[in-house]
PDB file of N, CA and C in Angstrom:
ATOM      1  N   UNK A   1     -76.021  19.305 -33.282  1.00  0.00           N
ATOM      2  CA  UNK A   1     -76.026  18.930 -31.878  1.00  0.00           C
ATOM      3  C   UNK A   1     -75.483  17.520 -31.706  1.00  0.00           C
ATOM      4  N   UNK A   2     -76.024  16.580 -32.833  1.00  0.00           N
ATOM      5  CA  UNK A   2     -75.429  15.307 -32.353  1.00  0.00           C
ATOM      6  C   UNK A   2     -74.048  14.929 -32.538  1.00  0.00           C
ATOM      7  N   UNK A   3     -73.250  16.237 -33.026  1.00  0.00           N
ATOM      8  CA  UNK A   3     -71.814  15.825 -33.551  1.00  0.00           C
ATOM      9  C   UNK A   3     -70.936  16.579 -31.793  1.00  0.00           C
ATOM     10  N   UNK A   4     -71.919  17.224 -31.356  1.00  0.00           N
ATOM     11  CA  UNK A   4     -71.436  17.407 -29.535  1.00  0.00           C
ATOM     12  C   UNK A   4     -71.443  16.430 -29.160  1.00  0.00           C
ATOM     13  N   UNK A   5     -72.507  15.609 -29.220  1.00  0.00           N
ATOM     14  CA  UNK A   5     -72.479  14.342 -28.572  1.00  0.00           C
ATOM     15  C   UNK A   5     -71.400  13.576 -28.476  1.00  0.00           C
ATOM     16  N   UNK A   6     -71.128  13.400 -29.794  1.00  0.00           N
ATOM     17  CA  UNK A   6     -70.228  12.333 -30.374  1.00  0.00           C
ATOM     18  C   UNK A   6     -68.820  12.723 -29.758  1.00  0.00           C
ATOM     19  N   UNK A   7     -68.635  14.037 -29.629  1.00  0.00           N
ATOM     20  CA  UNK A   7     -67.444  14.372 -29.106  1.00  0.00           C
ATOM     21  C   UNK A   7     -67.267  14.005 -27.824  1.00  0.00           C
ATOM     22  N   UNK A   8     -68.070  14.420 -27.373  1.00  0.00           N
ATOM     23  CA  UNK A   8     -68.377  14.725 -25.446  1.00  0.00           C
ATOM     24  C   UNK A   8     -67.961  12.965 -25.260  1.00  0.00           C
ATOM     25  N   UNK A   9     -69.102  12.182 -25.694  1.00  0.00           N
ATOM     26  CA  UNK A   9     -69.037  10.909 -25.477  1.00  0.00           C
ATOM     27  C   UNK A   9     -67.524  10.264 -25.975  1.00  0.00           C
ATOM     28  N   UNK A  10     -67.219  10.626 -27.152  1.00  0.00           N
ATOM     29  CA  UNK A  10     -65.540   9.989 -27.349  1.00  0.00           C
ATOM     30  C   UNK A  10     -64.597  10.243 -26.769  1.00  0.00           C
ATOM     31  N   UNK A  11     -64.531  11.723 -25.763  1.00  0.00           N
ATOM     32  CA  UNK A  11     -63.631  12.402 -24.710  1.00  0.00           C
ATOM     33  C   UNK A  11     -63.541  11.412 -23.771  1.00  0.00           C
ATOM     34  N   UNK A  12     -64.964  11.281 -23.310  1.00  0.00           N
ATOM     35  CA  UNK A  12     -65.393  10.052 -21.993  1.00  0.00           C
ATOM     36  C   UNK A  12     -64.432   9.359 -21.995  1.00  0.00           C
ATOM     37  N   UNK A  13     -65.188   8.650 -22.972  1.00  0.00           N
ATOM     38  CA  UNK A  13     -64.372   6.862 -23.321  1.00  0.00           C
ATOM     39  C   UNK A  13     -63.089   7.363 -23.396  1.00  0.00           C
ATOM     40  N   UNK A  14     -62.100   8.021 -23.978  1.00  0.00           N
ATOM     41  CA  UNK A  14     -60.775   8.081 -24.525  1.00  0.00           C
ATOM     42  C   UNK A  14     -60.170   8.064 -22.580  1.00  0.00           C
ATOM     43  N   UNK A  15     -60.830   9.233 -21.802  1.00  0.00           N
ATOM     44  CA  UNK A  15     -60.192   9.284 -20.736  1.00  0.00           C
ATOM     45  C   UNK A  15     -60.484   8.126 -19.799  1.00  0.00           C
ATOM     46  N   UNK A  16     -61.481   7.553 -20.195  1.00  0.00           N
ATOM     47  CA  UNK A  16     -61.709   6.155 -19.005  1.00  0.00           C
ATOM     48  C   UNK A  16     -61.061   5.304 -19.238  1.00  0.00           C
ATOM     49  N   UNK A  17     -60.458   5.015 -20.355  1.00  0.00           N
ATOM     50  CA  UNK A  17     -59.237   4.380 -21.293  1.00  0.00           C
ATOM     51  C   UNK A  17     -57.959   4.893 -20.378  1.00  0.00           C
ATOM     52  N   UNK A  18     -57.450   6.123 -20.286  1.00  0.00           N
ATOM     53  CA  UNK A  18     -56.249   6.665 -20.169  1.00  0.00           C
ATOM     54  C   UNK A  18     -56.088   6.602 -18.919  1.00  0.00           C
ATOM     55  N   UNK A  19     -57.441   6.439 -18.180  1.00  0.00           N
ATOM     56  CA  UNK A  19     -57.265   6.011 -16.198  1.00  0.00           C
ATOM     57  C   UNK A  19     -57.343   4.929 -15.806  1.00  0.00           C
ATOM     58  N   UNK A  20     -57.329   4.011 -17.047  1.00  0.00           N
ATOM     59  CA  UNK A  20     -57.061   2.783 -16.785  1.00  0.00           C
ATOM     60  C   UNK A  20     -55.666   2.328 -16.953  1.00  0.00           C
ATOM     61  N   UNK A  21     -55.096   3.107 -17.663  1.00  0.00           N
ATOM     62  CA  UNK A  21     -53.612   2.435 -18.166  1.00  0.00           C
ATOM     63  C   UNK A  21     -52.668   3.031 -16.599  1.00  0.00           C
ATOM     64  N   UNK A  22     -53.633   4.520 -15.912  1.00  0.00           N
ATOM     65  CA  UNK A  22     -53.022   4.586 -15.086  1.00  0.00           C
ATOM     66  C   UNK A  22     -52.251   3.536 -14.132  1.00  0.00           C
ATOM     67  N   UNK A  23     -50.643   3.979 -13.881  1.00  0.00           N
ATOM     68  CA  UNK A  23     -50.470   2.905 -12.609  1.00  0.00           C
ATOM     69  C   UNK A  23     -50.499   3.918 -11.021  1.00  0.00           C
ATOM     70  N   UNK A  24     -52.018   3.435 -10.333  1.00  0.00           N
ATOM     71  CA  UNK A  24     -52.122   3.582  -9.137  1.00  0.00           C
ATOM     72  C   UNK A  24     -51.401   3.452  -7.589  1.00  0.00           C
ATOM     73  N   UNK A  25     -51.204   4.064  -6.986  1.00  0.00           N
ATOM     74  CA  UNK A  25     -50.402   3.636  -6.088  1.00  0.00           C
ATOM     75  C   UNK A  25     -51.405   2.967  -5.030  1.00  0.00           C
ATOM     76  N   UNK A  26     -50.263   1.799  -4.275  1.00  0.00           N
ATOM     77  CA  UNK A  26     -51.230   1.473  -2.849  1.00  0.00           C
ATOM     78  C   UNK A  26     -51.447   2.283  -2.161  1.00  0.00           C
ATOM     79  N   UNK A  27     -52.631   2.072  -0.921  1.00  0.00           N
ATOM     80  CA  UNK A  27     -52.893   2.503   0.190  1.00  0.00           C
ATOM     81  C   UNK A  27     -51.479   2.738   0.556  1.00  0.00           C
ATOM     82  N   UNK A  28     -50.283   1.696   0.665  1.00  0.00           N
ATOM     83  CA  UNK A  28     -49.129   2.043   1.739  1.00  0.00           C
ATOM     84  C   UNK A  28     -48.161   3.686   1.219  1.00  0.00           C
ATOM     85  N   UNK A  29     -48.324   3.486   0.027  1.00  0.00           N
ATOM     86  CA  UNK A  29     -47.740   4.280  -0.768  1.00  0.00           C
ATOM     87  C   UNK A  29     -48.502   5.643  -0.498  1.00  0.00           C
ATOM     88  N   UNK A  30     -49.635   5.886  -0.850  1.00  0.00           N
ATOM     89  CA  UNK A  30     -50.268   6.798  -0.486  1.00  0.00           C
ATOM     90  C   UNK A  30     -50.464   7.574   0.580  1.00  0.00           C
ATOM     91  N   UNK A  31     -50.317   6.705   1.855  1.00  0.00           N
ATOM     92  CA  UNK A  31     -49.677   7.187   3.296  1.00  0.00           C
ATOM     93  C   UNK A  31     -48.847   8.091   3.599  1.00  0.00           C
ATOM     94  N   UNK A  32     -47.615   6.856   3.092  1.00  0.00           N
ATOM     95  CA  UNK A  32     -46.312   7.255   2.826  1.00  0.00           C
ATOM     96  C   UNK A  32     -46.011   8.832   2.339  1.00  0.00           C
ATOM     97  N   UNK A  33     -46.540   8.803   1.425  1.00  0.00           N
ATOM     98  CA  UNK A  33     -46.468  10.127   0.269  1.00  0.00           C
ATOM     99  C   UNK A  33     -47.451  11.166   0.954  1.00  0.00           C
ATOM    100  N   UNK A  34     -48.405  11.061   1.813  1.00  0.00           N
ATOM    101  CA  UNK A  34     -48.852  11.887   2.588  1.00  0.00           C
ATOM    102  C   UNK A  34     -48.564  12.935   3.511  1.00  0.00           C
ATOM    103  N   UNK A  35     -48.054  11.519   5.022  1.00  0.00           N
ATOM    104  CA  UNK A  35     -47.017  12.255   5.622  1.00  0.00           C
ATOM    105  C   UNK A  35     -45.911  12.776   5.251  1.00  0.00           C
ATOM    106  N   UNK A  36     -44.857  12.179   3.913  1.00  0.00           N
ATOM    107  CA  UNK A  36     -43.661  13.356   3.876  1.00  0.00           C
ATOM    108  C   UNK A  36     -44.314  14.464   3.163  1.00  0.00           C
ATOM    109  N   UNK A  37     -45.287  14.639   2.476  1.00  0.00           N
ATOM    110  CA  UNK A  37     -45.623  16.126   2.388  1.00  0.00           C
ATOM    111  C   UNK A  37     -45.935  16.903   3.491  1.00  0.00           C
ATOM    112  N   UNK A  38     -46.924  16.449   4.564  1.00  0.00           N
ATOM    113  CA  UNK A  38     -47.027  16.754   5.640  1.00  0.00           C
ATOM    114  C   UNK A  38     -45.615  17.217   6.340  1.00  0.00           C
ATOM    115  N   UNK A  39     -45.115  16.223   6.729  1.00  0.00           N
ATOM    116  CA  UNK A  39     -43.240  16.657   7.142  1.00  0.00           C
ATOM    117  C   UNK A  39     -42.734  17.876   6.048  1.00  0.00           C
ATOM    118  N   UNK A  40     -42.511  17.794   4.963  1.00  0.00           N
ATOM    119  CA  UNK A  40     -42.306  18.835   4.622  1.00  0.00           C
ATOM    120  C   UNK A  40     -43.067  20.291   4.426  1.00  0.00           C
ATOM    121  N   UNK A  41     -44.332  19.615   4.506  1.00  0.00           N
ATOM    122  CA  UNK A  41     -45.147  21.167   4.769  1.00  0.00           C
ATOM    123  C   UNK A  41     -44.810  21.859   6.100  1.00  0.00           C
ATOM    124  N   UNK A  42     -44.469  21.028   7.264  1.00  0.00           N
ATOM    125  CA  UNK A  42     -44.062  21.548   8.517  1.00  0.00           C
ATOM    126  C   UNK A  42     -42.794  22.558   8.812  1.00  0.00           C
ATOM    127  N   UNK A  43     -41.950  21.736   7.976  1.00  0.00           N
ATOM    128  CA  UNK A  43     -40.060  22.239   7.813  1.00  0.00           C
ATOM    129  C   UNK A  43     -40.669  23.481   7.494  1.00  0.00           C
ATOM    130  N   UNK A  44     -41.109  23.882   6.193  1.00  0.00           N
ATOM    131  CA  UNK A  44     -40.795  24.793   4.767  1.00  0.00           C
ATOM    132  C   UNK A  44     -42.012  26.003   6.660  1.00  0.00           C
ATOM    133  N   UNK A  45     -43.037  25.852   6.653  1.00  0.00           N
ATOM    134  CA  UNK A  45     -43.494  26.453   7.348  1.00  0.00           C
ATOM    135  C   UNK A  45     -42.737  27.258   8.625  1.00  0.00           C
ATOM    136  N   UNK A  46     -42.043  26.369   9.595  1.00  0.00           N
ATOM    137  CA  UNK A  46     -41.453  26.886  10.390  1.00  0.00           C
ATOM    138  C   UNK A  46     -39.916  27.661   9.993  1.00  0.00           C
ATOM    139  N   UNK A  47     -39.494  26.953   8.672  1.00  0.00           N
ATOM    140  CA  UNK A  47     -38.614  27.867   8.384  1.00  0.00           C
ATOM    141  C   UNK A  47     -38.739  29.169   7.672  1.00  0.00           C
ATOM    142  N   UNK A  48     -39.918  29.648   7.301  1.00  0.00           N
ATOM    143  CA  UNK A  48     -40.955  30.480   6.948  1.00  0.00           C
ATOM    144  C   UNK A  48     -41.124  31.579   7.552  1.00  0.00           C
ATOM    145  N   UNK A  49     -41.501  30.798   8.830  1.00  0.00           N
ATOM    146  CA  UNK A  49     -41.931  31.490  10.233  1.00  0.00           C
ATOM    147  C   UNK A  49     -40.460  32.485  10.884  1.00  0.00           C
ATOM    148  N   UNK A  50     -39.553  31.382  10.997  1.00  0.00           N
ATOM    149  CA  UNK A  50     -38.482  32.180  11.650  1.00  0.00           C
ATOM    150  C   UNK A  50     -37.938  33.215  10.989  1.00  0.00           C
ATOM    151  N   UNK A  51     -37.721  33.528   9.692  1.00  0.00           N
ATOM    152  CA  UNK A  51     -36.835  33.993   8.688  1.00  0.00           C
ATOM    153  C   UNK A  51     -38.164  35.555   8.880  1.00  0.00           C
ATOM    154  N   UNK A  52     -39.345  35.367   8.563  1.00  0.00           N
ATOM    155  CA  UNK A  52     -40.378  36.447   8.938  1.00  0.00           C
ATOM    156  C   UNK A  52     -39.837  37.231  10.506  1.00  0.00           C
ATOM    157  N   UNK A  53     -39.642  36.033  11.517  1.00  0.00           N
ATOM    158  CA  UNK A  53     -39.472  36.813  12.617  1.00  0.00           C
ATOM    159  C   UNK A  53     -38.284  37.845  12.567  1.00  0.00           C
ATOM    160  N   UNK A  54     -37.326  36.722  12.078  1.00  0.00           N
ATOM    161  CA  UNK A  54     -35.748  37.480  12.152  1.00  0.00           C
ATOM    162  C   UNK A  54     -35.523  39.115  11.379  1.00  0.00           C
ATOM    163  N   UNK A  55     -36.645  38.831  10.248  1.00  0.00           N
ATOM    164  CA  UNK A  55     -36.742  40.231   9.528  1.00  0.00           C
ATOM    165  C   UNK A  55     -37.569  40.817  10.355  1.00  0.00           C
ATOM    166  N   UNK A  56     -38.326  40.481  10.530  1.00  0.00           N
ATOM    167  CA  UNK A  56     -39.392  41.908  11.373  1.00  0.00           C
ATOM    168  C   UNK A  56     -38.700  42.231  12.424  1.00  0.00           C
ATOM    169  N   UNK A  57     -37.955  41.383  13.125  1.00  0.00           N
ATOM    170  CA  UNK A  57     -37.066  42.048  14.273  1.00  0.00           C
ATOM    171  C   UNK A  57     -35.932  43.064  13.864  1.00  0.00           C
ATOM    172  N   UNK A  58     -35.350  42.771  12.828  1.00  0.00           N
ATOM    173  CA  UNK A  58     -34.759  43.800  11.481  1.00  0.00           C
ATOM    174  C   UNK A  58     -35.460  44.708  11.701  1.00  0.00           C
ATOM    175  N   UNK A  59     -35.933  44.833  10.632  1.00  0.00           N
ATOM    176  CA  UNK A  59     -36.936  46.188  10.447  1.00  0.00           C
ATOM    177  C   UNK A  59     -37.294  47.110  11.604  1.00  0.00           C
ATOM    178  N   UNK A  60     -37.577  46.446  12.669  1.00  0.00           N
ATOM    179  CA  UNK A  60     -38.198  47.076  13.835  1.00  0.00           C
ATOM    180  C   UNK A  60     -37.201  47.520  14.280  1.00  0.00           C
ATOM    181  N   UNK A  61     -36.099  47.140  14.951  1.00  0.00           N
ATOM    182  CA  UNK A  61     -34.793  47.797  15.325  1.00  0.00           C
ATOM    183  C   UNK A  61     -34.327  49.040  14.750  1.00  0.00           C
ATOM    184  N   UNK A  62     -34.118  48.478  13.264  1.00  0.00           N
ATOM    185  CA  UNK A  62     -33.465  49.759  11.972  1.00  0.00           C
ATOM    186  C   UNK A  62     -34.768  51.178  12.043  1.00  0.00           C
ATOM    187  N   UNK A  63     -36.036  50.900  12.351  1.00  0.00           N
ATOM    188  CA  UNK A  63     -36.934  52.089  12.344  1.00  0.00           C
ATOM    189  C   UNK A  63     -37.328  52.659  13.538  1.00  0.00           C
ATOM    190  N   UNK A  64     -36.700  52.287  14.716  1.00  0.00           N
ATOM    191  CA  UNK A  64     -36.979  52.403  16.150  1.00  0.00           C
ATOM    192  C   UNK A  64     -35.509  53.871  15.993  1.00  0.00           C
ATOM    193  N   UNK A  65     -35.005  54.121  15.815  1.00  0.00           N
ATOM    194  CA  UNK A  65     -34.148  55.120  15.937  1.00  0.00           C
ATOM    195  C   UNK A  65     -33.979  55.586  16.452  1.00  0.00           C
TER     196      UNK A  65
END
């Protein structure tokens, strides 16, 4: 059991180590990088949206016979 320990506990430390070397971004940065996902979650969505419509209006036409 105490050689779990030893592991568990050296994982810890190794990763509190490895989030330290992290380089963090600022608050401004983080914003930043927010909204253009946001902006691009919007694009990719509405172009999503239309391309669904344009086919189902497809489909519906071609099976309306």
């Amino acid at each position: 059991m105490g050689v779990w320990i030893d592991k568990i506990r050296t994982f810890i430390f190794d990763t509190v180590e490895e989030m330290r070397k992290c380089n963090w971004p600022t608050r401004d940065q983080l914003f930043e990088s927010t909204i253009l996902v946001i902006v691009a979650l919007v694009i990719a969505t509405a172009y999503l949206a239309a391309v669904d419509q344009v086919l189902f209006r497809i489909i519906r036409y071609l099976t309306t016979f």
